[in-house]
N, C-alpha and C. Protein backbone atom coordinates (compact mmCIF):
# COMPACT_ATOMS: atom_id res chain seq x y z
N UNK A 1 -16.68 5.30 5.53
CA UNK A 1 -17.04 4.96 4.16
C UNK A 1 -17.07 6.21 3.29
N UNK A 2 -17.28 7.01 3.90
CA UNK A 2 -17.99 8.34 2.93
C UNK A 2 -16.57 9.01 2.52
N UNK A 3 -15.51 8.98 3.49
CA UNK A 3 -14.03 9.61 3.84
C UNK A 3 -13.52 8.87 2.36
N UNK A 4 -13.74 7.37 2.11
CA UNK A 4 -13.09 6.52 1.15
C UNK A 4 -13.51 6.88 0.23
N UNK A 5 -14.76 7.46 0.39
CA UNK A 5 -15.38 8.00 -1.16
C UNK A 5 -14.56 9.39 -1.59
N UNK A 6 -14.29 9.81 -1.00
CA UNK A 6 -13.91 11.15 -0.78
C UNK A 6 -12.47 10.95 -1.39
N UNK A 7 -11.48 10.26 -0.80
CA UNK A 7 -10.21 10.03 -1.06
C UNK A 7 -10.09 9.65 -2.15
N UNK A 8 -10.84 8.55 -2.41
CA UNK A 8 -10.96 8.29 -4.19
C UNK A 8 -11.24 9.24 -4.92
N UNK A 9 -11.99 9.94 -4.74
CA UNK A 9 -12.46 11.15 -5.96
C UNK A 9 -11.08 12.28 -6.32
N UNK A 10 -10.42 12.55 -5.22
CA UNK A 10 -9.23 13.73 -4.61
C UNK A 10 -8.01 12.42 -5.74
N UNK A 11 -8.19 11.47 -5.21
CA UNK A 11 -6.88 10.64 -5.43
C UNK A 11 -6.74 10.23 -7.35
N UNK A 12 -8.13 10.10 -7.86
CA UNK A 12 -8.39 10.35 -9.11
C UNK A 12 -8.33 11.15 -9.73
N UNK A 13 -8.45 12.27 -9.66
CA UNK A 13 -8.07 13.61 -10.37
C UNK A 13 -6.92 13.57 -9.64
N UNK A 14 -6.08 13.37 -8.87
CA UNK A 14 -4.48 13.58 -9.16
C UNK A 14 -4.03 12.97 -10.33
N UNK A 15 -4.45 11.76 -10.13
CA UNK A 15 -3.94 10.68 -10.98
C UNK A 15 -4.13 11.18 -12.22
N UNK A 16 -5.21 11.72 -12.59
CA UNK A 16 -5.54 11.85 -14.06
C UNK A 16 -4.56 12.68 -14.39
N UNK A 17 -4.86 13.54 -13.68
CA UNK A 17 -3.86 15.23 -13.64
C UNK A 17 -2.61 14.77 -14.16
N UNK A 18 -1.56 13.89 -13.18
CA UNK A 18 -0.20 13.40 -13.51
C UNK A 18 -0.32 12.76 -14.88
N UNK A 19 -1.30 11.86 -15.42
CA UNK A 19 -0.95 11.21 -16.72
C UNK A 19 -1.24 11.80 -17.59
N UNK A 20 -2.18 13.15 -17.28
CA UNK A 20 -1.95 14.50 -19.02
C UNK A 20 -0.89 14.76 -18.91
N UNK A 21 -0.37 15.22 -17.77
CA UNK A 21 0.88 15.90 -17.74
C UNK A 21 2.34 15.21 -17.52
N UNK A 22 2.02 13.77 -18.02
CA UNK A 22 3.81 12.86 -17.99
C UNK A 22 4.24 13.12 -16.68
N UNK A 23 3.38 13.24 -16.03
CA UNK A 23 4.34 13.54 -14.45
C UNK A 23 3.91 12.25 -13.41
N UNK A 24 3.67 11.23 -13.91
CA UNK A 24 3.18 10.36 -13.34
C UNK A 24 4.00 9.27 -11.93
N UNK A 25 5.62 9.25 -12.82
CA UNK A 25 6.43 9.01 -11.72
C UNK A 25 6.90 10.14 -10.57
N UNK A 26 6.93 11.10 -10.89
CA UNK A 26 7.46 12.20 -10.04
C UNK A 26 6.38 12.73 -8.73
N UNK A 27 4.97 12.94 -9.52
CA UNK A 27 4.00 12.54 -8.77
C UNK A 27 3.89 11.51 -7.36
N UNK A 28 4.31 10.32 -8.20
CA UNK A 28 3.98 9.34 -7.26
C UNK A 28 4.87 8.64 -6.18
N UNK A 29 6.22 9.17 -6.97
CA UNK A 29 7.43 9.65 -5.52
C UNK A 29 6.79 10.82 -4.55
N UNK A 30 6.23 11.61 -4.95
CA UNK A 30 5.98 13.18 -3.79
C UNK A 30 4.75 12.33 -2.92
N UNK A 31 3.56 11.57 -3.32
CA UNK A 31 3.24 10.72 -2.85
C UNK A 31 3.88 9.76 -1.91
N UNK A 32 4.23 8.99 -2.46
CA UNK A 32 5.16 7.89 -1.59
C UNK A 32 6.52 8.72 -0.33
N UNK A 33 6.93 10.12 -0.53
CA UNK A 33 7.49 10.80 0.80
C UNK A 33 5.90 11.94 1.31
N UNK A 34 5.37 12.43 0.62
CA UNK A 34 3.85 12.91 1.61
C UNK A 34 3.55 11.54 3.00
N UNK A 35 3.38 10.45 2.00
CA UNK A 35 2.76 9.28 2.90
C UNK A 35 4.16 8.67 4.53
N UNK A 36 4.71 8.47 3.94
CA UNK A 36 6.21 8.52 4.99
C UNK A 36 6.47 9.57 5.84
N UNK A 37 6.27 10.93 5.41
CA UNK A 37 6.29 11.63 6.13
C UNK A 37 5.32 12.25 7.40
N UNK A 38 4.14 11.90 6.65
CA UNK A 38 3.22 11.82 7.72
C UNK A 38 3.15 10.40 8.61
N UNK A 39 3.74 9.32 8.44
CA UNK A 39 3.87 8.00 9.18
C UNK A 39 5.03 8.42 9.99
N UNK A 40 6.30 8.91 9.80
CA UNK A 40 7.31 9.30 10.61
C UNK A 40 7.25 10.28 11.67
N UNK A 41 6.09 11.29 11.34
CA UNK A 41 6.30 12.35 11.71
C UNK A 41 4.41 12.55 12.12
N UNK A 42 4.57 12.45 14.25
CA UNK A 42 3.04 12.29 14.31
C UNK A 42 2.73 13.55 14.55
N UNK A 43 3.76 14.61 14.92
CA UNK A 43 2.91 16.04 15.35
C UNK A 43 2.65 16.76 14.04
N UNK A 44 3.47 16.16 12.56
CA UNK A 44 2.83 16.83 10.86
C UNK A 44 1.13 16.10 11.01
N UNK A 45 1.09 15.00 11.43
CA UNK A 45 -0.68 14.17 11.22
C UNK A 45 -1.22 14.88 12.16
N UNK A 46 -0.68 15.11 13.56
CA UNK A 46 -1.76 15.78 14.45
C UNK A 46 -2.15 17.46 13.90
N UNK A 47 -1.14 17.97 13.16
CA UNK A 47 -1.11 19.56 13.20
C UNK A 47 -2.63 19.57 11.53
N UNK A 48 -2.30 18.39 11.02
CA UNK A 48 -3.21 18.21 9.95
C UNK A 48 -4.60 18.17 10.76
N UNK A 49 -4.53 17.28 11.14
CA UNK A 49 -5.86 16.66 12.08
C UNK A 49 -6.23 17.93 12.68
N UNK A 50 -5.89 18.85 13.25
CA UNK A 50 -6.51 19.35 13.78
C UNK A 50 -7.08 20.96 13.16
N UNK A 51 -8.49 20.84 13.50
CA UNK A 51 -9.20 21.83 13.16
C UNK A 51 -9.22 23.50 13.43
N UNK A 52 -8.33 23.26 14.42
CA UNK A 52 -8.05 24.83 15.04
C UNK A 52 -7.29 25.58 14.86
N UNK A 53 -5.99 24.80 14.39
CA UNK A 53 -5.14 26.00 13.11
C UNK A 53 -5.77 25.96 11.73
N UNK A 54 -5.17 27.16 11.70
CA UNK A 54 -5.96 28.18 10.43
C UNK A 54 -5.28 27.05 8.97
N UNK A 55 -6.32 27.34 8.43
CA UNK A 55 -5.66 26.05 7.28
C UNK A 55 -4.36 26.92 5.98
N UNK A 56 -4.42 27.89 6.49
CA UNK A 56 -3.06 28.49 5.21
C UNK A 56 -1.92 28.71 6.45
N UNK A 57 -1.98 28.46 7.43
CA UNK A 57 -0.79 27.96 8.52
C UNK A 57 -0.25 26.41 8.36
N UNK A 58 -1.20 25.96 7.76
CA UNK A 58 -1.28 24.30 7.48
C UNK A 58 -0.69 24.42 6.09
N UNK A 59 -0.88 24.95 5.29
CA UNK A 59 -0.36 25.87 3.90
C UNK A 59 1.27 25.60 4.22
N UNK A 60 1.15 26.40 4.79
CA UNK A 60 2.51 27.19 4.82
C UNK A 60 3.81 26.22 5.45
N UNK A 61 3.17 25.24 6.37
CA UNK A 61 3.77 24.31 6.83
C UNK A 61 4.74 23.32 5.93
N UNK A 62 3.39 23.00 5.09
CA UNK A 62 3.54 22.17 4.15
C UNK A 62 4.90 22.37 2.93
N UNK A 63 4.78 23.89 2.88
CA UNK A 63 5.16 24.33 1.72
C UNK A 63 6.75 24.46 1.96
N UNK A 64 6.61 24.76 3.68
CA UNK A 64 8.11 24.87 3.97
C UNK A 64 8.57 23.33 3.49
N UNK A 65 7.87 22.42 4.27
CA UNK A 65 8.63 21.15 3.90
C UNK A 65 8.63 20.48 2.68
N UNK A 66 7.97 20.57 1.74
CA UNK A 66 8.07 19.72 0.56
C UNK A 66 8.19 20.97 -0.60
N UNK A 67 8.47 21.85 -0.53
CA UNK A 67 8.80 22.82 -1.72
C UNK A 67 10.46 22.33 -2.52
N UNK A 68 11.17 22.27 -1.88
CA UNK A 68 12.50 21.85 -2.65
C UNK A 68 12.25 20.36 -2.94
N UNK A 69 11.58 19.69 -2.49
CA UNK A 69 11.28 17.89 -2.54
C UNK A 69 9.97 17.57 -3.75
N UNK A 70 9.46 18.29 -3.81
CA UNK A 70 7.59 18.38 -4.54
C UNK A 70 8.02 19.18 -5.78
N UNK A 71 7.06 18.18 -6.92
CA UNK A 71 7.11 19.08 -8.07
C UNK A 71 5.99 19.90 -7.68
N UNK A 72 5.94 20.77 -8.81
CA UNK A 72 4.53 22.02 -8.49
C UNK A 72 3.18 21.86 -8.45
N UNK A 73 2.39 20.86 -9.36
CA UNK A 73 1.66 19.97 -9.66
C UNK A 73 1.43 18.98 -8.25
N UNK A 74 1.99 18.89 -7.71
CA UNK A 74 1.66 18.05 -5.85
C UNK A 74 1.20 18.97 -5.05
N UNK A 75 2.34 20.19 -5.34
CA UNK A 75 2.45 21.21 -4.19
C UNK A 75 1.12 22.19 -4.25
N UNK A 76 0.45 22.45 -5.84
CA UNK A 76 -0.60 22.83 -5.81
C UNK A 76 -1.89 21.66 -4.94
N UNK A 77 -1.51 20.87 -5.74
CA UNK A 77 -2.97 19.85 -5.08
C UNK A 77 -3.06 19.82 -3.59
N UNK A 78 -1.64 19.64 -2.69
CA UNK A 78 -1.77 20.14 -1.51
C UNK A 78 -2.48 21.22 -1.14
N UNK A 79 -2.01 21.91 -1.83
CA UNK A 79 -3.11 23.14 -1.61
C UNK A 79 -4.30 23.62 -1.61
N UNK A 80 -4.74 22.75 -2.77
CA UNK A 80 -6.18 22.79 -3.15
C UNK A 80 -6.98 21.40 -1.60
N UNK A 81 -6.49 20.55 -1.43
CA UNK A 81 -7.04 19.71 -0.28
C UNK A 81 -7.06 20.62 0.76
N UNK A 82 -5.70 21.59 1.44
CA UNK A 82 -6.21 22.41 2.46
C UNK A 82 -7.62 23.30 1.89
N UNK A 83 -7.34 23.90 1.02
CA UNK A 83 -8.69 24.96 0.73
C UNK A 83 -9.90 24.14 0.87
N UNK A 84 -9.89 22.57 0.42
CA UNK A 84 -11.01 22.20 0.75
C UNK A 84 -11.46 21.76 1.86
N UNK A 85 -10.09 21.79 3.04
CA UNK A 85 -10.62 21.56 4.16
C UNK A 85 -10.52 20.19 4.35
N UNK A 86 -9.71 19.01 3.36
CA UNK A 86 -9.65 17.52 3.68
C UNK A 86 -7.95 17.74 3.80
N UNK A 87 -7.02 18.04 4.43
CA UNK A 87 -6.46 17.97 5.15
C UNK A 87 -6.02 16.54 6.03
N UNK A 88 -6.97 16.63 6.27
CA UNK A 88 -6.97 14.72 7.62
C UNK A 88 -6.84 13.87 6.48
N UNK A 89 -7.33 14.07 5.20
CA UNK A 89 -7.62 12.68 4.25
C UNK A 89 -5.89 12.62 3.68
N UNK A 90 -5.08 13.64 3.98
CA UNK A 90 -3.73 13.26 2.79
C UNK A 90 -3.07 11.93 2.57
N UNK A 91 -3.13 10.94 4.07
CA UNK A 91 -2.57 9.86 3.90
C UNK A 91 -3.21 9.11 3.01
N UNK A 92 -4.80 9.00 3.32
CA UNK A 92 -5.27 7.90 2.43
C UNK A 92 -5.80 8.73 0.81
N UNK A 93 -5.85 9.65 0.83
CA UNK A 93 -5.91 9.89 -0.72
C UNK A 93 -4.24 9.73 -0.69
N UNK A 94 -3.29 9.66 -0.62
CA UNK A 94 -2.14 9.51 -1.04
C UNK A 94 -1.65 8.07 -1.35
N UNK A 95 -2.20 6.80 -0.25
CA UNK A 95 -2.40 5.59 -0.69
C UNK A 95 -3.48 5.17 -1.65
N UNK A 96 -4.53 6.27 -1.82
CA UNK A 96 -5.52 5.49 -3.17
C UNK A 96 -4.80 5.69 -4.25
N UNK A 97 -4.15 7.31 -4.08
CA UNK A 97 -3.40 7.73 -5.76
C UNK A 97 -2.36 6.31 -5.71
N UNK A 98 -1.74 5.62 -4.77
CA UNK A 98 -0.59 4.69 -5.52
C UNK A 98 -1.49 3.50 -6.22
N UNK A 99 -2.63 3.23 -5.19
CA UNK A 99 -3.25 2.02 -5.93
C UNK A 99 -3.43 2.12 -7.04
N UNK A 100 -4.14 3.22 -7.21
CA UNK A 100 -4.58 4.14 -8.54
C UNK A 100 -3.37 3.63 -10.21
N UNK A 101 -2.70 3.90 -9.24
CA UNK A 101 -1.10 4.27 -10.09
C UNK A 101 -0.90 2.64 -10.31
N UNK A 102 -0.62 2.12 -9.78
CA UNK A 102 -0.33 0.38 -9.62
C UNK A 102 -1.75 -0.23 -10.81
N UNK A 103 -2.65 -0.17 -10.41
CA UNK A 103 -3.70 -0.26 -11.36
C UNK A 103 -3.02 0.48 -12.70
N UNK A 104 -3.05 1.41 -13.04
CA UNK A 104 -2.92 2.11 -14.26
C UNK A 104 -1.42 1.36 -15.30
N UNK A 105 -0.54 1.27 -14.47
CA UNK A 105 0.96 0.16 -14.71
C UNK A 105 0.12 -1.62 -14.85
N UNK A 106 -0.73 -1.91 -14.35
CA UNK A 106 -1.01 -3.59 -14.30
C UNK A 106 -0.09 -4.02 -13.63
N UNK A 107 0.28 -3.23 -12.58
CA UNK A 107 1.32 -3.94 -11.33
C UNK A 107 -0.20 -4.76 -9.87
N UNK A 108 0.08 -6.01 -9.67
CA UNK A 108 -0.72 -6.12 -8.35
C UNK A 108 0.40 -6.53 -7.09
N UNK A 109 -0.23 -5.44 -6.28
CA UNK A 109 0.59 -6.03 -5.09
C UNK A 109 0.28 -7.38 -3.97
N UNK A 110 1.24 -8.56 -3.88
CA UNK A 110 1.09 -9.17 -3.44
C UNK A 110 2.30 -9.64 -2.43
N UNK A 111 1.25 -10.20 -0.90
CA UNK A 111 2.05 -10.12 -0.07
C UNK A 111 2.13 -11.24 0.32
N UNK A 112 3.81 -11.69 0.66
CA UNK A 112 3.90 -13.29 0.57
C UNK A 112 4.39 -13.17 2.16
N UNK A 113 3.86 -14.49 2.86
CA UNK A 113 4.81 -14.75 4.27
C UNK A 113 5.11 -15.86 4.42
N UNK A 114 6.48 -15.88 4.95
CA UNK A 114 7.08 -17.09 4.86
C UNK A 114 7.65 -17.58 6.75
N UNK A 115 7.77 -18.69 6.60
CA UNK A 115 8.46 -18.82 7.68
C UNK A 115 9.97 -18.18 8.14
N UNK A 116 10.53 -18.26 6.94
CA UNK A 116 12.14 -17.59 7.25
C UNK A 116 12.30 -16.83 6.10
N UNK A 117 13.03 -16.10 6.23
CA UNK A 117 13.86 -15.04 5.01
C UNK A 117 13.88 -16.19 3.83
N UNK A 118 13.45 -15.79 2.67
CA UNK A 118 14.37 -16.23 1.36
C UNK A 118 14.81 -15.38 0.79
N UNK A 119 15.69 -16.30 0.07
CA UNK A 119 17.34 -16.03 -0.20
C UNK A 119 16.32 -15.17 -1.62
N UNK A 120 17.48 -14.16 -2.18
CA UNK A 120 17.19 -13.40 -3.08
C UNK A 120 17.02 -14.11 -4.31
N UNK A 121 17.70 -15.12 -4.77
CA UNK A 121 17.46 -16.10 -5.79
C UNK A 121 15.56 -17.11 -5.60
N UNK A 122 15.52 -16.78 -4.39
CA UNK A 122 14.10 -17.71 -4.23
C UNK A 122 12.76 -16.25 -4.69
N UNK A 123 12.79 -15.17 -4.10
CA UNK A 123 12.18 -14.46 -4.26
C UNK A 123 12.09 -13.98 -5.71
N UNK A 124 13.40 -14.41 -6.19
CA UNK A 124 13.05 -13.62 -8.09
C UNK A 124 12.20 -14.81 -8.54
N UNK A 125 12.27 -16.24 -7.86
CA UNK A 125 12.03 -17.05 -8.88
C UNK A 125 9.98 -17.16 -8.32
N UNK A 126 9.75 -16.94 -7.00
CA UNK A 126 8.69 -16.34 -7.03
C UNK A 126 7.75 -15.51 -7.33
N UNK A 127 8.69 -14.95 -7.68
CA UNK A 127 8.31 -13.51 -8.22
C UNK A 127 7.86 -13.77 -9.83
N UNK A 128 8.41 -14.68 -10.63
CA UNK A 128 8.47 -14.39 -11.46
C UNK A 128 7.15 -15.57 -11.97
N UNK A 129 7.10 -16.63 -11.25
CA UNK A 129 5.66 -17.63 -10.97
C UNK A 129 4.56 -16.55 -11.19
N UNK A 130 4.51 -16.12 -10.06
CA UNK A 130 3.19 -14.97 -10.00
C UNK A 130 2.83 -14.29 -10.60
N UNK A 131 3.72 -13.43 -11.58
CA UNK A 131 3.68 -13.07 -12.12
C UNK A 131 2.86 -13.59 -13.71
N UNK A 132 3.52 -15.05 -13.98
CA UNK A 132 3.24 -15.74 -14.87
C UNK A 132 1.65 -16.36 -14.26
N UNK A 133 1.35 -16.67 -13.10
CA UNK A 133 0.17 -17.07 -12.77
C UNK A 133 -0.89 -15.69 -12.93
N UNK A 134 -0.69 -14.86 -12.30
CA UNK A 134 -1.33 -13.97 -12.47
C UNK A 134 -1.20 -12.78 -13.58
N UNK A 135 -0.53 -12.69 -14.81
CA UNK A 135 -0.75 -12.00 -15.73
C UNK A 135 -0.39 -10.72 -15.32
N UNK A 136 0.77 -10.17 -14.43
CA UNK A 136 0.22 -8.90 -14.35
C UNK A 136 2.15 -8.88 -13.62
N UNK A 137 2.40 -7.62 -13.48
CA UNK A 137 3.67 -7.54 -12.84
C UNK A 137 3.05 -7.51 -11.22
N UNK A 138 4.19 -7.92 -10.18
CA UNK A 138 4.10 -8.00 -9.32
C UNK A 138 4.77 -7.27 -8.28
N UNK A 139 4.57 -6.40 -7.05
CA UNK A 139 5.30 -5.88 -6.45
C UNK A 139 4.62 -6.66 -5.18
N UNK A 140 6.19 -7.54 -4.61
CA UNK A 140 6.16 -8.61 -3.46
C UNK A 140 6.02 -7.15 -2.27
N UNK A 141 5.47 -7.79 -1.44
CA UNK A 141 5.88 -7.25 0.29
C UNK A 141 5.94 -8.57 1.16
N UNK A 142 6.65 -8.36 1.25
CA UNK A 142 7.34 -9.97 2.20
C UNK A 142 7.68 -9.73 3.91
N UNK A 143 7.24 -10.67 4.39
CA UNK A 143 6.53 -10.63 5.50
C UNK A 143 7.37 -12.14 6.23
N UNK A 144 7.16 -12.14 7.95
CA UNK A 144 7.95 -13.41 8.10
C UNK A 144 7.38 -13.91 9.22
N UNK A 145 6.53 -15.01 9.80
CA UNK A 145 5.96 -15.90 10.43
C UNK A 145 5.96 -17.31 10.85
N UNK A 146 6.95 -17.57 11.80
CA UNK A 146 7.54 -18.38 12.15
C UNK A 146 6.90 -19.89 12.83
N UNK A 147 5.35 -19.10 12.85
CA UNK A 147 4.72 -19.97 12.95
C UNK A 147 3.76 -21.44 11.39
N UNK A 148 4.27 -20.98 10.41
CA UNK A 148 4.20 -21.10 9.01
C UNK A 148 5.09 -22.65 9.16
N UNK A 149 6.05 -23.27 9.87
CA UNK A 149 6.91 -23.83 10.22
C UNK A 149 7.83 -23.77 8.63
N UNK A 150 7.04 -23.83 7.78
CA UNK A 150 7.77 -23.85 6.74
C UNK A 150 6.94 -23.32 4.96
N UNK A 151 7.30 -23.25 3.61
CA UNK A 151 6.59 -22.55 2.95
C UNK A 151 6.31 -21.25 3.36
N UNK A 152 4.94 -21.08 2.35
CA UNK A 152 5.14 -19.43 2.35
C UNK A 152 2.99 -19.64 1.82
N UNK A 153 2.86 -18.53 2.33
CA UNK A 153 1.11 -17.99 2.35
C UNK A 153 1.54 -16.88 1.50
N UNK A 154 0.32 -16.48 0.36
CA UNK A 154 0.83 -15.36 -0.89
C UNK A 154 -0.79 -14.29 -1.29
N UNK A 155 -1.16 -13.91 -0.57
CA UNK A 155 -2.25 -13.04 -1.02
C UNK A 155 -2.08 -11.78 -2.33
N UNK A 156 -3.17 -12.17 -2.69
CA UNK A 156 -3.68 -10.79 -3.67
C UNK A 156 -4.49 -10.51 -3.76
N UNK A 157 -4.84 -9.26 -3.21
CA UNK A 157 -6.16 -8.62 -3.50
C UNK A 157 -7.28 -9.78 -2.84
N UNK A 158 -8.58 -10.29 -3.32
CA UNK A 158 -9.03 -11.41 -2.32
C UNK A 158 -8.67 -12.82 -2.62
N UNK A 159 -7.64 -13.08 -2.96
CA UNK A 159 -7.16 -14.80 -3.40
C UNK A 159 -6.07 -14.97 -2.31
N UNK A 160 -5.49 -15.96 -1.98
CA UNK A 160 -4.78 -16.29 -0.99
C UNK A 160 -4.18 -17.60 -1.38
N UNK A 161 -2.82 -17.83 -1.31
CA UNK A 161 -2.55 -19.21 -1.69
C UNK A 161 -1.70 -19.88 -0.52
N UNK A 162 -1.93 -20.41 -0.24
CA UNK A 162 -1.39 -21.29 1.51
C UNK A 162 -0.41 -22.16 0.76
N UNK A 163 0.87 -22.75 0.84
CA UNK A 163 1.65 -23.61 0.99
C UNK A 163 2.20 -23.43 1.86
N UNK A 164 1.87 -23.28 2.89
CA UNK A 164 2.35 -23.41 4.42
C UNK A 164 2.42 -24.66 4.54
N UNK A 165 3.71 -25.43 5.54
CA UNK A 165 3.50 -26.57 6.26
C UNK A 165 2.48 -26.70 7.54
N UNK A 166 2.18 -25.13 8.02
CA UNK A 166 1.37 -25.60 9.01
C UNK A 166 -0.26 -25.95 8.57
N UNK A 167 -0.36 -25.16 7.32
CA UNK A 167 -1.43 -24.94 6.56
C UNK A 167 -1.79 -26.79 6.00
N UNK A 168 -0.80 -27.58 5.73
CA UNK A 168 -0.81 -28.94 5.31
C UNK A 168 -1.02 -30.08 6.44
N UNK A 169 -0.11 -29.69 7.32
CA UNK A 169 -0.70 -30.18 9.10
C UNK A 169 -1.91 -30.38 10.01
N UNK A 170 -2.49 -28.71 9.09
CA UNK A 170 -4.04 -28.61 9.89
C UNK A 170 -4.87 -29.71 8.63
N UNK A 171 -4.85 -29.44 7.48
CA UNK A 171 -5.53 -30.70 6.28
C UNK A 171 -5.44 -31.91 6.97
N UNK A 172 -3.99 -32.53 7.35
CA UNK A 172 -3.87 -33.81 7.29
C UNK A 172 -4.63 -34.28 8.72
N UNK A 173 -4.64 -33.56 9.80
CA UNK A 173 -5.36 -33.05 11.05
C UNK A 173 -6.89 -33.95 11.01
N UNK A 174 -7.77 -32.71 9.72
CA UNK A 174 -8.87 -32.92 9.69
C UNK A 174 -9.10 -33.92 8.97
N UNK A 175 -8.43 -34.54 7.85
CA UNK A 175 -8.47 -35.80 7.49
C UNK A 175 -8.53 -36.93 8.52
N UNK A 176 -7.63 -37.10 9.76
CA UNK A 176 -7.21 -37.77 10.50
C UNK A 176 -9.09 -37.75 11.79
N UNK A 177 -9.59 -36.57 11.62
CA UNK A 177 -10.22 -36.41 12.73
C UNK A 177 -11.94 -36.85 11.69
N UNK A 178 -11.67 -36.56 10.49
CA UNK A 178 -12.94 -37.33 9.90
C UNK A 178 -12.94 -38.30 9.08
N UNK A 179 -11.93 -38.99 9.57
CA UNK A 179 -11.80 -40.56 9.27
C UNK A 179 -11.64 -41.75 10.65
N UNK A 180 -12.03 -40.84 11.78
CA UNK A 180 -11.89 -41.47 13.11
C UNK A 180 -10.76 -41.87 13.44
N UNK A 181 -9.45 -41.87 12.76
CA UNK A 181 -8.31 -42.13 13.20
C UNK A 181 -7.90 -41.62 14.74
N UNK A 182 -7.52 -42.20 15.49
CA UNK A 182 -7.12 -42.16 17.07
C UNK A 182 -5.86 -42.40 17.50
N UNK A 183 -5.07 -41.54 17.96
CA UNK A 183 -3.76 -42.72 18.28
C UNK A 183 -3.40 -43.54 19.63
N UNK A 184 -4.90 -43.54 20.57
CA UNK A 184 -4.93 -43.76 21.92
C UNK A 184 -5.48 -45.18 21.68
């Protein structure tokens, strides 16, 4: 809990930082490859994680790899997290700065699962529902569960919308089971 507090505070003053300074997309690309790169790459998270190299070796690491990739404004704040010694926190202050960022745009991310792939014509036209239901732009992450038999389950943030067929199966189920219906 205290780490989340922490990441938020680090991940907010980036954020702020990028929107005095119009650097808000460029920012949040060096973000979005910081975060990938430490998911791809487990001996960059372990060499972070660990407390026993010297933290301007951790510096220097860094600097080799994202200096031609990082505007200067990242590459400092990297820097300033080693000096402070949160290091371990880069992934998730790097996912608060996007929330951060997504908030600040009125983008919500919502994640839909469906039983099978839809077709790219089904997803714009979902996309564009949700959007209209929820007031806000939408960035889908789409997901696939075969147990759904059919439809699609659509979360945001804490709302959830089921049009699953299996989701209508289990209803008609409990209808069936508290109305004493039997088929024996």
């Amino acid at each position: 809990m205290a780490n989340l507090k922490v990441s938020h505070r680090y991940a907010t003053s980036l954020i702020e930082t990028a929107i005095e300074k119009n650097k808000l997309d460029k920012v949040s690309s060096d973000m979005i490859l910081l975060l990938d790169a430490l998911k791809d790459s487990k001996q960059l998270k372990l060499m972070l994680d660990n407390p026993v190299i010297r933290p301007e070796l951790k510096e220097k690491i860094l600097k080799e790899i994202f200096t031609s990739k990082f505007d200067s404004d990242s590459l400092n704040f990297l820097s300033f997290v080693i000096e402070k010694k949160r290091e371990n926190l880069l992934d998730s202050i790097a996912e608060r700065f996007l929330a951060l960022r997504d908030e600040h745009l009125g983008i919500i991310s919502v994640t839909v699962t469906t039983a099978f792939k839809f077709e790219d014509s089904q997803i714009e036209k979902l996309q564009k529902k949700l959007e209209e239901i929820l007031g806000k732009k939408v960035r889908l992450n789409l997901m696939e569960d075969e147990s759904l038999v059919g439809g699609f389950i659509a979360k945001a943030g804490d709302t959830m919308y089921d049009a699953s067929v299996r989701h209508q199966l289990e209803l008609l189920k409990k209808q069936f089971l508290v109305s004493g219906f039997s088929l024996n």
